[in-house]
C-alpha atoms as a PDB file:
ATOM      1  CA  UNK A   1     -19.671   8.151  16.514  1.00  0.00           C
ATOM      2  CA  UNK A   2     -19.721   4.705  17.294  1.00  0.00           C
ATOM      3  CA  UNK A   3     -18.308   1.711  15.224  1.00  0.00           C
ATOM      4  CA  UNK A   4     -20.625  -0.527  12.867  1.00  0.00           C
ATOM      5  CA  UNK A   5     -19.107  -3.035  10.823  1.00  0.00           C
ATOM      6  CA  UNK A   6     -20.430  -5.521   7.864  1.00  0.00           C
ATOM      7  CA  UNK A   7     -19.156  -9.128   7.377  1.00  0.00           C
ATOM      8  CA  UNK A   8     -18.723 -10.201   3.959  1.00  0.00           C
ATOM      9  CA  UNK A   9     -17.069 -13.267   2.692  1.00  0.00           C
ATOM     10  CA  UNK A  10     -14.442 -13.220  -0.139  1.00  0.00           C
ATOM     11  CA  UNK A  11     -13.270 -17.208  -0.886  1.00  0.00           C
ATOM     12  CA  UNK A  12     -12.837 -18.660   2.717  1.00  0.00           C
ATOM     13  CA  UNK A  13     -11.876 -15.651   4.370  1.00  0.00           C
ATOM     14  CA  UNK A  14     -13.877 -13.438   6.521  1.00  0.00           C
ATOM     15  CA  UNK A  15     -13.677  -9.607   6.165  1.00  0.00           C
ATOM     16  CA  UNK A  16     -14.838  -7.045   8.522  1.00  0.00           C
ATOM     17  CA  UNK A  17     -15.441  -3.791   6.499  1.00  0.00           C
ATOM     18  CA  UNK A  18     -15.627  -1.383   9.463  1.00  0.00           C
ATOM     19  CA  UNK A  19     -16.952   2.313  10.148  1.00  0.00           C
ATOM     20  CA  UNK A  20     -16.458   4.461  12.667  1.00  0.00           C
ATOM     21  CA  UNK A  21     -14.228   5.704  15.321  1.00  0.00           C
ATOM     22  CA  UNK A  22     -12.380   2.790  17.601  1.00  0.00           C
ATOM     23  CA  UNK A  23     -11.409   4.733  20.539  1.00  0.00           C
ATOM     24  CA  UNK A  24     -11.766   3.501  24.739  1.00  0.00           C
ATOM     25  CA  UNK A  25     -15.856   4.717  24.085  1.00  0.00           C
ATOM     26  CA  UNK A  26     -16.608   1.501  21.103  1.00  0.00           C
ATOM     27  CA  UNK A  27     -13.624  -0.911  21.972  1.00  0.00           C
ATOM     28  CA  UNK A  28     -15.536  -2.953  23.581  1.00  0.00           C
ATOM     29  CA  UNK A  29     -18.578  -3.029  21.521  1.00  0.00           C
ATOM     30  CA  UNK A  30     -16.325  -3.015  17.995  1.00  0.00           C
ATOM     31  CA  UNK A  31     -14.878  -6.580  20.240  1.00  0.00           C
ATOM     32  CA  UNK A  32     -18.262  -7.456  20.964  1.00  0.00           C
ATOM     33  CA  UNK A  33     -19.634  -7.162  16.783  1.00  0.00           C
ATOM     34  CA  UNK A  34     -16.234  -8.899  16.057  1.00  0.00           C
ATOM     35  CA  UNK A  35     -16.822 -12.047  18.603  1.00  0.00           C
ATOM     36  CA  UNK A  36     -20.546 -12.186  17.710  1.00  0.00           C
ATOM     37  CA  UNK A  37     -19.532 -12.831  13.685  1.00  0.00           C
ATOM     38  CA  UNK A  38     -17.001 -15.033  14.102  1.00  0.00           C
ATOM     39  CA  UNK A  39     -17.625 -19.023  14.095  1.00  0.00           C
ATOM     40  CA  UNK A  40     -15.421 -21.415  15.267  1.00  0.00           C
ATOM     41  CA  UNK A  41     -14.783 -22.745  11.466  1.00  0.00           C
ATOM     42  CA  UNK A  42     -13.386 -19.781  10.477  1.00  0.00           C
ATOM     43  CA  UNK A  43      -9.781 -19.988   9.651  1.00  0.00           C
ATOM     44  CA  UNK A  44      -9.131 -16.527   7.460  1.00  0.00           C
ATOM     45  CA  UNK A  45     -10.376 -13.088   8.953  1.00  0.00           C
ATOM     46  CA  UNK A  46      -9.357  -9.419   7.117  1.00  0.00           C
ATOM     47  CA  UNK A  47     -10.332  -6.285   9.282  1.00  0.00           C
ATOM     48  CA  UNK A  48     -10.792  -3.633   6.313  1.00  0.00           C
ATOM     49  CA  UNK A  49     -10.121  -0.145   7.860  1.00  0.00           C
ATOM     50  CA  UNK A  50     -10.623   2.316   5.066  1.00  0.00           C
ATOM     51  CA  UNK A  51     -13.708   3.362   6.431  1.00  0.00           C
ATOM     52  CA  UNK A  52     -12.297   4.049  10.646  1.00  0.00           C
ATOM     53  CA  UNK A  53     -11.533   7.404  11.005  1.00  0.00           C
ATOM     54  CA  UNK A  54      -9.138   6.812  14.383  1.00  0.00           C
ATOM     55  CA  UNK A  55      -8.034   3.966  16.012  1.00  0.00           C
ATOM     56  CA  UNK A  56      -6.812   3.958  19.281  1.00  0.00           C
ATOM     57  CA  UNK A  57      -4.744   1.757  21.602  1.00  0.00           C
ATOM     58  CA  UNK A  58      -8.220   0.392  23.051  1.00  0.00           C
ATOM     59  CA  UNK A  59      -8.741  -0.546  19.283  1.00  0.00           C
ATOM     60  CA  UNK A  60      -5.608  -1.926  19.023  1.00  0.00           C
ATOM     61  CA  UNK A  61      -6.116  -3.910  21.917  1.00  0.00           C
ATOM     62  CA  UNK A  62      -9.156  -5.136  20.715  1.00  0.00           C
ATOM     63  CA  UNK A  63      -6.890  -6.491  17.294  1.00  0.00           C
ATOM     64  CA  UNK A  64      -4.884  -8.230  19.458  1.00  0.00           C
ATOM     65  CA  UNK A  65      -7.353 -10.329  21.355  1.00  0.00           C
ATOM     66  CA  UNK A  66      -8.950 -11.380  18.053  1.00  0.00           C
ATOM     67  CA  UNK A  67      -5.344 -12.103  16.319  1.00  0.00           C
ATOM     68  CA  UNK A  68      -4.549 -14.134  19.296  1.00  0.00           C
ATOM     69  CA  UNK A  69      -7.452 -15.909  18.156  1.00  0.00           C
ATOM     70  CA  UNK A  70      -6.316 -16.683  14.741  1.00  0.00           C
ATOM     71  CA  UNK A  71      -2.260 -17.411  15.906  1.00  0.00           C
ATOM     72  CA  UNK A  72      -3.052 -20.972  15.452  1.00  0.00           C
ATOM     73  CA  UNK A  73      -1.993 -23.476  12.709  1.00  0.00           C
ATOM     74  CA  UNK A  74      -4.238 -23.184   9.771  1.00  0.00           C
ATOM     75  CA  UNK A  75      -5.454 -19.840  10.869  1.00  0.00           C
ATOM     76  CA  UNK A  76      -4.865 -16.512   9.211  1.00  0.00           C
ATOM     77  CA  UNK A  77      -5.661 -12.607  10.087  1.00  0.00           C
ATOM     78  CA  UNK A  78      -4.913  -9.582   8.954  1.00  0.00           C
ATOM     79  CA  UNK A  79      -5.410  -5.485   8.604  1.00  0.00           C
ATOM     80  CA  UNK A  80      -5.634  -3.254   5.908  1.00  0.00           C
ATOM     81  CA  UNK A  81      -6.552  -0.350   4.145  1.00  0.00           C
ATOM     82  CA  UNK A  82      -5.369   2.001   7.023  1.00  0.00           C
ATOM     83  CA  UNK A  83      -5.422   5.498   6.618  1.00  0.00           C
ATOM     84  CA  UNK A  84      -2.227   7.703   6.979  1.00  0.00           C
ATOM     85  CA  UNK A  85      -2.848   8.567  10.665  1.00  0.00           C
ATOM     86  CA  UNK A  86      -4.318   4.410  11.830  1.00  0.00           C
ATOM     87  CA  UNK A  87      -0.945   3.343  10.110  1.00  0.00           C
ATOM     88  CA  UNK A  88       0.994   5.819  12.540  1.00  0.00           C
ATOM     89  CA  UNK A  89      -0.439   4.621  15.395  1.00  0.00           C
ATOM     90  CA  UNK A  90      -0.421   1.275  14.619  1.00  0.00           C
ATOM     91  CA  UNK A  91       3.051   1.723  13.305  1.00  0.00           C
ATOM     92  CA  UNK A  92       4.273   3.560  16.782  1.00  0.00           C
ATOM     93  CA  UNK A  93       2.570   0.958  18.925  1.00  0.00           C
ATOM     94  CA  UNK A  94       4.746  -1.921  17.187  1.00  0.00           C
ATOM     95  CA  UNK A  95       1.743  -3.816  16.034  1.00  0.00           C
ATOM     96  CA  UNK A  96       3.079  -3.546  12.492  1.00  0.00           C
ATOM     97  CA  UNK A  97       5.539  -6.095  13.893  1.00  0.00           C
ATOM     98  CA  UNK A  98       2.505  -8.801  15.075  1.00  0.00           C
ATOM     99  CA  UNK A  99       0.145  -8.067  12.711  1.00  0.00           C
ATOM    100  CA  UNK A 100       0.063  -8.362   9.301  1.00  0.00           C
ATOM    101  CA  UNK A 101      -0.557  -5.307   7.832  1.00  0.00           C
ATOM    102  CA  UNK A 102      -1.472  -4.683   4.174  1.00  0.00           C
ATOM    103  CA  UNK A 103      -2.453  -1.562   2.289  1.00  0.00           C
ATOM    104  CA  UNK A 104      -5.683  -3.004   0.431  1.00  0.00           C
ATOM    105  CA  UNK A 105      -8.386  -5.696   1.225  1.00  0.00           C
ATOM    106  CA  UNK A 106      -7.261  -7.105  -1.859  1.00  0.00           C
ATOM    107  CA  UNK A 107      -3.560  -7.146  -0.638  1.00  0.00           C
ATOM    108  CA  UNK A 108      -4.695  -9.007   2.371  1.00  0.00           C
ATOM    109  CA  UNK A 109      -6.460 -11.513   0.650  1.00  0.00           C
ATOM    110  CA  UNK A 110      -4.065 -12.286  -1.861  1.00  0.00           C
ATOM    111  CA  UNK A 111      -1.423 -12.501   0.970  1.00  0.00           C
ATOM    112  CA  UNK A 112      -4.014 -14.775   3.175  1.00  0.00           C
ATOM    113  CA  UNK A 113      -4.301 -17.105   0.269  1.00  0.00           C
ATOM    114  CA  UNK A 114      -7.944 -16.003  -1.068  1.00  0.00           C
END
């Protein structure tokens, strides 16, 4: 399975509902669907994981690039909604640490201010 992902805006912040699997097979097409929606006026961006069924470190790697994006001043992102075994491996990889991390899309929004 590949990943797919629909773009939906909630206030002034951007979510990402993905599906799929994010493993070294769809990083770099889940990076390519993420670069392709963004503009360069968005300031707020929620990945919504609830529907991924495994993320990966190539995944994660993938998060990192587009936080790095967003780890400017007036710039926001966040994850959420991961399932027991995402939040593991995020949790074991640190990026809990460097990414926000929030247990619902509405979580994330309300901590990103929407």
């Amino acid at each position: 399975m590949t990943i797919d992902l629909k773009w939906i805006r909630s206030g002034d912040t951007l979510v990402a509902i993905l599906l799929g699997r994010i493993d070294s097979g769809s990083a770099d097409h889940f990076q390519e669907l993420l670069e392709d929606g963004l503009g360069p006026d968005d300031r707020k961006l929620v990945l919504d994981f609830e529907r991924v069924s495994m993320i990966t470190s190539a995944g994660l790697r993938v998060c990192l690039v587009i936080a790095k994006r967003f780890a400017k001043p007036g710039k926001r992102f966040a994850i959420c909604s991961l399932s027991e075994l995402n939040r593991e491996v995020v949790a074991i990889s640190g990026f809990d640490r460097i990414i926000d991390v929030h247990e619902s899309r509405d979580a994330a929004l309300a901590a990103l201010g929407d």
